[in-house]
Protein backbone atom coordinates (compact mmCIF):
# COMPACT_ATOMS: atom_id res chain seq x y z
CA UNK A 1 0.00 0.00 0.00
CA UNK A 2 1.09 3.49 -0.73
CA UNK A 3 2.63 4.99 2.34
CA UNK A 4 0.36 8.28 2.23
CA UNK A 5 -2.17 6.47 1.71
CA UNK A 6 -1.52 4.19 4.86
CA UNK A 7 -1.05 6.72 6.64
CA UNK A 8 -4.53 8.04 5.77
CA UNK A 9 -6.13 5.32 6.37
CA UNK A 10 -4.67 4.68 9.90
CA UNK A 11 -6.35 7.58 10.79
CA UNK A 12 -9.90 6.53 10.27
CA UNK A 13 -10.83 3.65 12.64
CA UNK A 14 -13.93 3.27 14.23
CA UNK A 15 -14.26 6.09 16.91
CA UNK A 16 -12.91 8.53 14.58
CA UNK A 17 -15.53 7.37 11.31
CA UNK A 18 -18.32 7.32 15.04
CA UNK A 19 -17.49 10.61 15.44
CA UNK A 20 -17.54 12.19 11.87
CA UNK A 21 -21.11 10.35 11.61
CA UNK A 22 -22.18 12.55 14.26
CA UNK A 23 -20.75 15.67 12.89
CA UNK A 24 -22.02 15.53 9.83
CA UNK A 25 -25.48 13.72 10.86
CA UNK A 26 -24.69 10.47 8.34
CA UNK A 27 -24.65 6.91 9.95
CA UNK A 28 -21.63 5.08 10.26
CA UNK A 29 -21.75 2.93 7.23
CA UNK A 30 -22.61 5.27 4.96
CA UNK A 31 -19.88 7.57 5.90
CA UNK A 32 -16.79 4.93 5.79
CA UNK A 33 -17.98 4.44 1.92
CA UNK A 34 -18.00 8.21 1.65
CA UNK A 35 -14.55 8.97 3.13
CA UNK A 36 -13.54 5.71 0.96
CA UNK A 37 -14.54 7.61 -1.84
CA UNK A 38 -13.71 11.29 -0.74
CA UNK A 39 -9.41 10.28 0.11
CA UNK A 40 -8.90 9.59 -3.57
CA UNK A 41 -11.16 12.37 -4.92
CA UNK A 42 -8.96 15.03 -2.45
CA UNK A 43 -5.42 13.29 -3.39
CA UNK A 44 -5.97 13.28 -6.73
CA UNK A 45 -7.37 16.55 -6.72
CA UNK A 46 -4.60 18.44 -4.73
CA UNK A 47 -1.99 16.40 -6.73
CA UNK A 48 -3.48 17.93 -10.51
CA UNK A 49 -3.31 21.35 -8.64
CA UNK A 50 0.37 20.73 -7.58
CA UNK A 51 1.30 19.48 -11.07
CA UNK A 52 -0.65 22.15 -12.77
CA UNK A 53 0.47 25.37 -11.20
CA UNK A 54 3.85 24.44 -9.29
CA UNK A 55 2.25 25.47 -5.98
CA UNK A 56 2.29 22.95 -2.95
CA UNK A 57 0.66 23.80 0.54
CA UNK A 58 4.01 25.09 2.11
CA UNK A 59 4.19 24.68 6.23
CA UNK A 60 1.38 21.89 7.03
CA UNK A 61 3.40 19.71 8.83
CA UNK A 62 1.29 17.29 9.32
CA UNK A 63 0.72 17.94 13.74
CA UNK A 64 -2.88 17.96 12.74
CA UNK A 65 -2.50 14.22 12.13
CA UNK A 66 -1.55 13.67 15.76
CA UNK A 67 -4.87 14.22 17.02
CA UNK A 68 -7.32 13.75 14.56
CA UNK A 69 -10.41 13.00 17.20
CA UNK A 70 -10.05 16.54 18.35
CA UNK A 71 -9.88 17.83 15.08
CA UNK A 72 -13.26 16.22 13.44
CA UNK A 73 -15.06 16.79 17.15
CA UNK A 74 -14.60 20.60 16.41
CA UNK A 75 -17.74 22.51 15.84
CA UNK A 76 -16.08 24.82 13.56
CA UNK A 77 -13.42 22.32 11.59
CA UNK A 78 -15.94 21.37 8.62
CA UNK A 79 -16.25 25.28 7.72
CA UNK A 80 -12.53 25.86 8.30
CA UNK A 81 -12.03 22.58 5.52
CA UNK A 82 -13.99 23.88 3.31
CA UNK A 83 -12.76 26.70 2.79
CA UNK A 84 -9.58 25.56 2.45
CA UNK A 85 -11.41 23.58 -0.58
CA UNK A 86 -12.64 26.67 -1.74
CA UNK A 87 -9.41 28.67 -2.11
CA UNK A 88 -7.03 25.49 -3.33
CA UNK A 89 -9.44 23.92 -5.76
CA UNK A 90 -12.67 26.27 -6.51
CA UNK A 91 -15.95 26.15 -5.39
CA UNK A 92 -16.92 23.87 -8.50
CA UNK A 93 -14.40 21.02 -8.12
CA UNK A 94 -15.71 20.83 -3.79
CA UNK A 95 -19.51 20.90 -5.60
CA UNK A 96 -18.78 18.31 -7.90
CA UNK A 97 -16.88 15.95 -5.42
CA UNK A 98 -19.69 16.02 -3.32
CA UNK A 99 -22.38 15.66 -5.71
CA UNK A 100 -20.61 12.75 -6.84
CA UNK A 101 -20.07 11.27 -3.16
CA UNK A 102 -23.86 12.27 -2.69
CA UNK A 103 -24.92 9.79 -5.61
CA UNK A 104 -22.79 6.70 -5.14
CA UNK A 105 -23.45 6.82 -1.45
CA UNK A 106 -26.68 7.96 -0.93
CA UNK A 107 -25.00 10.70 2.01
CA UNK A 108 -27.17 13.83 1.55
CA UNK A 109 -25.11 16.66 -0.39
CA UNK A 110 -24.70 18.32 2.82
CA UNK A 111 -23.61 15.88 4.89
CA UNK A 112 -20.45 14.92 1.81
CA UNK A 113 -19.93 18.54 2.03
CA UNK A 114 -19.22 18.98 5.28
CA UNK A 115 -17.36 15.57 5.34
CA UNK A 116 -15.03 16.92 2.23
CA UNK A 117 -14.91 19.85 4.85
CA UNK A 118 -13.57 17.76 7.28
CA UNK A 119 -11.33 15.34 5.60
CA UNK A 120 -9.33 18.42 3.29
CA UNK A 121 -6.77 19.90 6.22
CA UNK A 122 -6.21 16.06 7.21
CA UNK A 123 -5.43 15.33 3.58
CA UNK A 124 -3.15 18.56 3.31
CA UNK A 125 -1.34 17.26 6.13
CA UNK A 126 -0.53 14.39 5.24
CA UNK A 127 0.75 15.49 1.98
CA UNK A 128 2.60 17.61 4.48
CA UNK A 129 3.95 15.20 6.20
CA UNK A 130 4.96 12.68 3.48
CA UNK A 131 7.23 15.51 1.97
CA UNK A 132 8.53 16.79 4.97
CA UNK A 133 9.69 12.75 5.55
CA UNK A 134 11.13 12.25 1.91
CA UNK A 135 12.95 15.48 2.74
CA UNK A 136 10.78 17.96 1.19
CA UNK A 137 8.98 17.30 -2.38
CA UNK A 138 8.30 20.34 -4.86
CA UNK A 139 4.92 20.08 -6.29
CA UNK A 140 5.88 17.76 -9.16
CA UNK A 141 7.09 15.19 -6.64
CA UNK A 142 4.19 15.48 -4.59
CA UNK A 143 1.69 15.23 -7.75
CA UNK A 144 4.41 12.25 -8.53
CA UNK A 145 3.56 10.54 -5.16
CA UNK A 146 -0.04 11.11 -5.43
CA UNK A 147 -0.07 9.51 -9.02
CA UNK A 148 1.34 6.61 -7.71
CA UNK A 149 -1.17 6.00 -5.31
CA UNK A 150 -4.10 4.19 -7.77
CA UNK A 151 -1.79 1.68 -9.10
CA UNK A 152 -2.35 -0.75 -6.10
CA UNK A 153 -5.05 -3.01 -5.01
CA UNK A 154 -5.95 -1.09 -1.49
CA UNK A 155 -9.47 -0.20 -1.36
CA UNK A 156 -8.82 3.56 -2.15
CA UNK A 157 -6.97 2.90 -5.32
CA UNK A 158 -10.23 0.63 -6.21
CA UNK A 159 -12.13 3.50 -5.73
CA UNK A 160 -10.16 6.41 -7.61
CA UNK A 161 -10.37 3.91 -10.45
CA UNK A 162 -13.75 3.23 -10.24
CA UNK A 163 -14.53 7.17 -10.73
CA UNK A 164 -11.55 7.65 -13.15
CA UNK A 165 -13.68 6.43 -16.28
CA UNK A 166 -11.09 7.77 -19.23
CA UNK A 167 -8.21 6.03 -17.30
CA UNK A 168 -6.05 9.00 -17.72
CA UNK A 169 -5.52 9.52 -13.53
CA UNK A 170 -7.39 12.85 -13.50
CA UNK A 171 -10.83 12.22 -11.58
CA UNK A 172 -11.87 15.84 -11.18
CA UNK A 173 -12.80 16.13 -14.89
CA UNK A 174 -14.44 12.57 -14.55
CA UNK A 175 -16.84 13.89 -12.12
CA UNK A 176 -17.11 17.36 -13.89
CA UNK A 177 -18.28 15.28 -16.66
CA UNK A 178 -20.68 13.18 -14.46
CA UNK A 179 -22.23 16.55 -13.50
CA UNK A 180 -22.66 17.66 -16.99
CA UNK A 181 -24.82 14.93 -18.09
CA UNK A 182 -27.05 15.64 -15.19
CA UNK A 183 -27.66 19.35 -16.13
């Protein structure tokens, strides 16, 4: 498995999926398949941006990764998230995502909104993290590590090809396109 995406994944046992469920007012089930589905979409997304203008988020760390209960029990951390989502990728891509997460999961549009809200500074700092432990990437090695990360057979990977219907890696236009044929 991928190391970021390990290290993702560690992060979302039980009490921690309990407690997003509650946040975001989704059961349990229904929000592991949406974060299943939302780590991809938010990788992939923040590695295009990387590759495509040069800029990576500069000083995450990654300490928001050491306590990530406290972080999704904050009242205020799902607005903070998303707009985070709304300055790094657009309003349009954070729709999207969540219309799509809305559809294949049957979460209410809200509810994946506030959960792509939620998951976006974790995923930032992990990217964080990973560089700052392969001794600092620029943004073509961090779009470089994100690439990597559908090749394997981890559930996540599954998933970011299951959305990625050209094949080409790029699931933000894939679900730009899904939108399209709805309006």
């Amino acid at each position: 498995m991928n190391p970021l995406i390990g290290m993702l994944a560690s992060q979302f046992g039980g009490p921690v999926i309990q407690q997003i469920s509650q946040q975001i007012g989704a059961n349990e089930g229904t929000t592991q398949s949406a974060v299943g589905m939302a780590l991809p979409m938010l990788l992939s997304a923040f590695g295009n941006r990387a590759e495509a203008t040069g800029q990576v988020a500069q000083g995450d760390d990654g300490s928001i990764l050491d306590d990530v209960m406290g972080f999704v029990g904050n009242a205020g951390a799902a607005n903070m998230g998303s707009a985070l989502l709304g300055q790094v990728l657009g309003g349009g891509t954070h729709n999207a995502m969540a219309d799509t997460i809305s559809q294949n999961t049957g979460m209410e549009n809200g509810a994946a909104n506030q959960l792509l809200g939620l998951l976006a500074p974790l995923v930032m700092g992990a990217l964080g993290k990973s560089s700052q432990e392969q001794g600092g990437l620029d943004a073509n090695g961090i779009a470089q590590m994100i690439g990597g990360m559908s090749g394997g057979n981890d559930f996540l990977g599954m998933a970011t090809k299951a959305i990625d219907a050209d094949g080409d890696g790029n699931i933000v236009e894939d679900i730009g396109n899904m939108l399209g044929k709805l309006f």
